[in-house]
Protein backbone atom coordinates (compact mmCIF):
# COMPACT_ATOMS: atom_id res chain seq x y z
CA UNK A 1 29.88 -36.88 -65.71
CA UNK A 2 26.47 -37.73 -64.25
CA UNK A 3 23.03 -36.11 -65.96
CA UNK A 4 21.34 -34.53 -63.66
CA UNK A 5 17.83 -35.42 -64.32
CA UNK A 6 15.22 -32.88 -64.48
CA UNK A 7 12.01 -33.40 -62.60
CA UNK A 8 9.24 -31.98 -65.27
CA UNK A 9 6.75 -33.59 -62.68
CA UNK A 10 7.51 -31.47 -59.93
CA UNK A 11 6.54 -28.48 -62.15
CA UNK A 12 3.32 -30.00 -63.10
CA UNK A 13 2.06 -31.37 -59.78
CA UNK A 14 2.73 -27.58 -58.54
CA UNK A 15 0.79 -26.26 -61.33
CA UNK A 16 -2.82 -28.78 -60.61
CA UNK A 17 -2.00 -27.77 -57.17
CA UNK A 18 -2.33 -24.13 -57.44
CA UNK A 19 0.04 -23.65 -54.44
CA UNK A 20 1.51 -19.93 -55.37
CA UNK A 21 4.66 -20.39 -52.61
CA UNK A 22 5.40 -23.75 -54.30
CA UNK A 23 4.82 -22.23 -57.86
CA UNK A 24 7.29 -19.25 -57.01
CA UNK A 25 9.71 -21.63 -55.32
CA UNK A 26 9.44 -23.69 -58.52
CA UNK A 27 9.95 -20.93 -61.27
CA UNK A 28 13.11 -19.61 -59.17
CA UNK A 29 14.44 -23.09 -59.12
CA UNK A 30 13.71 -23.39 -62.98
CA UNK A 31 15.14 -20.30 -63.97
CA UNK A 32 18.24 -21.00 -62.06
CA UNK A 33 18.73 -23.98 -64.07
CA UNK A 34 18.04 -22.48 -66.93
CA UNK A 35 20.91 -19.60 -66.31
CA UNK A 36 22.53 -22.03 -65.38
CA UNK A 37 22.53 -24.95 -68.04
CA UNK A 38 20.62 -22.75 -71.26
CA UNK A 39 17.81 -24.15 -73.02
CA UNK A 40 17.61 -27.62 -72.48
CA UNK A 41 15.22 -28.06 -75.45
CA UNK A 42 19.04 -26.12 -77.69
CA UNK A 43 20.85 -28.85 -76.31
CA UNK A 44 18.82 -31.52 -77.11
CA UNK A 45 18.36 -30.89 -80.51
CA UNK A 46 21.71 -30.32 -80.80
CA UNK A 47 22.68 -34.03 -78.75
CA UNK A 48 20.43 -35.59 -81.89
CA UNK A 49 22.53 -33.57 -84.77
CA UNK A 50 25.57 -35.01 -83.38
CA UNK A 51 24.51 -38.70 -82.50
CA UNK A 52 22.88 -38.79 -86.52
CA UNK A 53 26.92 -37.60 -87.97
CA UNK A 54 28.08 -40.13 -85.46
CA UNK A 55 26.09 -42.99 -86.81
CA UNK A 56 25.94 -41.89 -90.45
C-alpha cells in the first residue's frame, strides 16, 4: 500500500489567492477525501496510539 500524500499547500495557495472557482474546486476535492478516507486528524492520532503499544 502506497500513502497517498495530501497536498495541504494546494488548499492554502487557493485560499491567499482568493480564486472562488479554485476554492470550490478545492473544498469538493477535500470533502471527497474526507468521505472518502474520514478524518485524517482520527487516524493520525490513532497511527501514534498504536506505534507507542508497539514500542512499549
Amino acid at each position: 500500500m502506497t500513502p497517498r500524500p495530501l497536498y495541504a499547500a494546494a488548499i492554502t495557495d487557493a485560499i491567499a489567492q482568493g480564486d472562488l472557482g479554485q476554492l470550490t474546486k478545492i473544498q469538493a476535492l477535500a470533502e471527497q477525501h474526507v468521505k472518502e478516507h474520514g478524518d485524517i486528524a482520527a487516524l493520525l492520532a490513532q497511527i501514534k496510539v498504536e506505534i507507542a503499544k508497539l514500542k512499549g
